[in-house]
Each structure stands twice: as C-alpha cells, then as structure tokens.
Protein backbone atom coordinates (compact mmCIF):
# COMPACT_ATOMS: atom_id res chain seq x y z
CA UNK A 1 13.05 -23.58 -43.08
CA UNK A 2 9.92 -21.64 -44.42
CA UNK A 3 6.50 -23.11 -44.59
CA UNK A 4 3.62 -21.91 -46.47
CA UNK A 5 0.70 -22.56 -43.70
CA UNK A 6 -1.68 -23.16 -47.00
CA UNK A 7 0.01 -26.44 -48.21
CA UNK A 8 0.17 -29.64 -46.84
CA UNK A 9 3.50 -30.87 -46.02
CA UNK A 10 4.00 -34.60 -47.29
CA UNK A 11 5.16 -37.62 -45.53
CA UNK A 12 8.26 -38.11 -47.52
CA UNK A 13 8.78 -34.53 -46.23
CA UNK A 14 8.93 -35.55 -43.05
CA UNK A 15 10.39 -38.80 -43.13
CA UNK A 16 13.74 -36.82 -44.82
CA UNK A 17 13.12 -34.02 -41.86
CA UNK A 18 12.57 -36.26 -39.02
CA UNK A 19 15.94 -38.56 -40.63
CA UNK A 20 18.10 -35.57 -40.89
CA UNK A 21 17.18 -34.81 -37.06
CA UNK A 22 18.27 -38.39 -36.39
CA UNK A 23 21.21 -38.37 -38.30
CA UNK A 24 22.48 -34.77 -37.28
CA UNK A 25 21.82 -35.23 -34.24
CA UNK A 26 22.58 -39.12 -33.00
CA UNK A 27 18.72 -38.79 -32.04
CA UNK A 28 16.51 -41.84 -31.77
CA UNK A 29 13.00 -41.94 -34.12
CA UNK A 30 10.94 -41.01 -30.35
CA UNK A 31 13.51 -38.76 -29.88
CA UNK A 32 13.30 -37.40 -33.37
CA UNK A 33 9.42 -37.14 -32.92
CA UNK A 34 9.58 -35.09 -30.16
CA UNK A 35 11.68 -32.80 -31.04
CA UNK A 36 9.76 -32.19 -34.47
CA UNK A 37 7.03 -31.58 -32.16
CA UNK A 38 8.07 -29.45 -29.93
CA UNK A 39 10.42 -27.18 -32.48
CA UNK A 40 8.93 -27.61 -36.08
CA UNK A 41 4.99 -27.57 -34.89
CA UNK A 42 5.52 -25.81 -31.66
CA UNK A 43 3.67 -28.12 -29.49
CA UNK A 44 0.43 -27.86 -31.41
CA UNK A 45 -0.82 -30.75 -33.21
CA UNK A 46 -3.10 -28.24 -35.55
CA UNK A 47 -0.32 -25.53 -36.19
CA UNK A 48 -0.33 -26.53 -39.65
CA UNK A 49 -3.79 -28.34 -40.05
CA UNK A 50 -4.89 -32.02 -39.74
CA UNK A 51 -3.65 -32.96 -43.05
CA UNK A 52 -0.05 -32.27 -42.44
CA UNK A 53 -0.18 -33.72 -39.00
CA UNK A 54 -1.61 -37.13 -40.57
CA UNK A 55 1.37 -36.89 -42.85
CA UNK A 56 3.55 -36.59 -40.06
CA UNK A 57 2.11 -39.54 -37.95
CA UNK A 58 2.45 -41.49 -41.92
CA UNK A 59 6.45 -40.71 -41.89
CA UNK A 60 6.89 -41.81 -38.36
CA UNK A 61 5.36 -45.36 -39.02
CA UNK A 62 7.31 -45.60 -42.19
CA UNK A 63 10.39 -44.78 -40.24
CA UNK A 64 9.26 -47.26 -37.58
CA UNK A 65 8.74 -49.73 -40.15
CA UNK A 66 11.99 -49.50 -42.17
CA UNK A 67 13.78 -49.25 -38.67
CA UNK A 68 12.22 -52.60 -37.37
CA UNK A 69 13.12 -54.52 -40.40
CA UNK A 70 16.80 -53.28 -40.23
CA UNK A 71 16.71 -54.34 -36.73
CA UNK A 72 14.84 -57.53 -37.34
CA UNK A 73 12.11 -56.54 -35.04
C-alpha cells in the first residue's frame, strides 16, 4: 500500500484497514491497533502528521463502539 505523506488518511480509511487486519488475520481491535502501529506508522505517532493520527485514534473508537454494541457491552 502507497501513501502520499501530503494527505491525510481518513478514519473510514482506517476503520476498513484496521478491519481487514482483524479479519485476515483472526486479530483482536488491540491487537489490530498495534500492529497498525508498529507496521503501517512504524512506531511513530507523527510519521504521517497529527491529522492522520487523530483519524486513526477516530476509527479505533468507532470500531470499539460498533464492537461493544455487537457484544452488548
């Protein structure tokens, strides 16, 4: 996957990345989350600005959220 480091990356971006890690690989949403972080921004919070990491933090609660009310949280 290519990314242009001038856009910001949107959180329905990452909710279908960090899903297709969870799917693909029988991953958990933390699990998921780390992973993202440690392979798609290479363990730097800033590797693709502020903006995208907000968006990023935005899909994980979404995920969360839609997880919990499957699960009846």
């Amino acid at each position: 996957m290519t990314v242009n480091h001038s856009s910001i990356l949107t959180k329905d971006y990452f909710i279908t990345y960090l899903k297709l890690i969870m799917n693909s690989r029988e991953y958990t949403l933390i699990q998921a989350k780390e992973f993202a972080f440690d392979f798609f921004f290479k363990g730097d919070m800033d590797r693709y600005g502020t903006s995208t990491w907000l968006q990023f933090e935005k899909a994980i609660i979404e995920i969360d959220k839609i997880t919990c009310e499957i699960e009846v949280c």
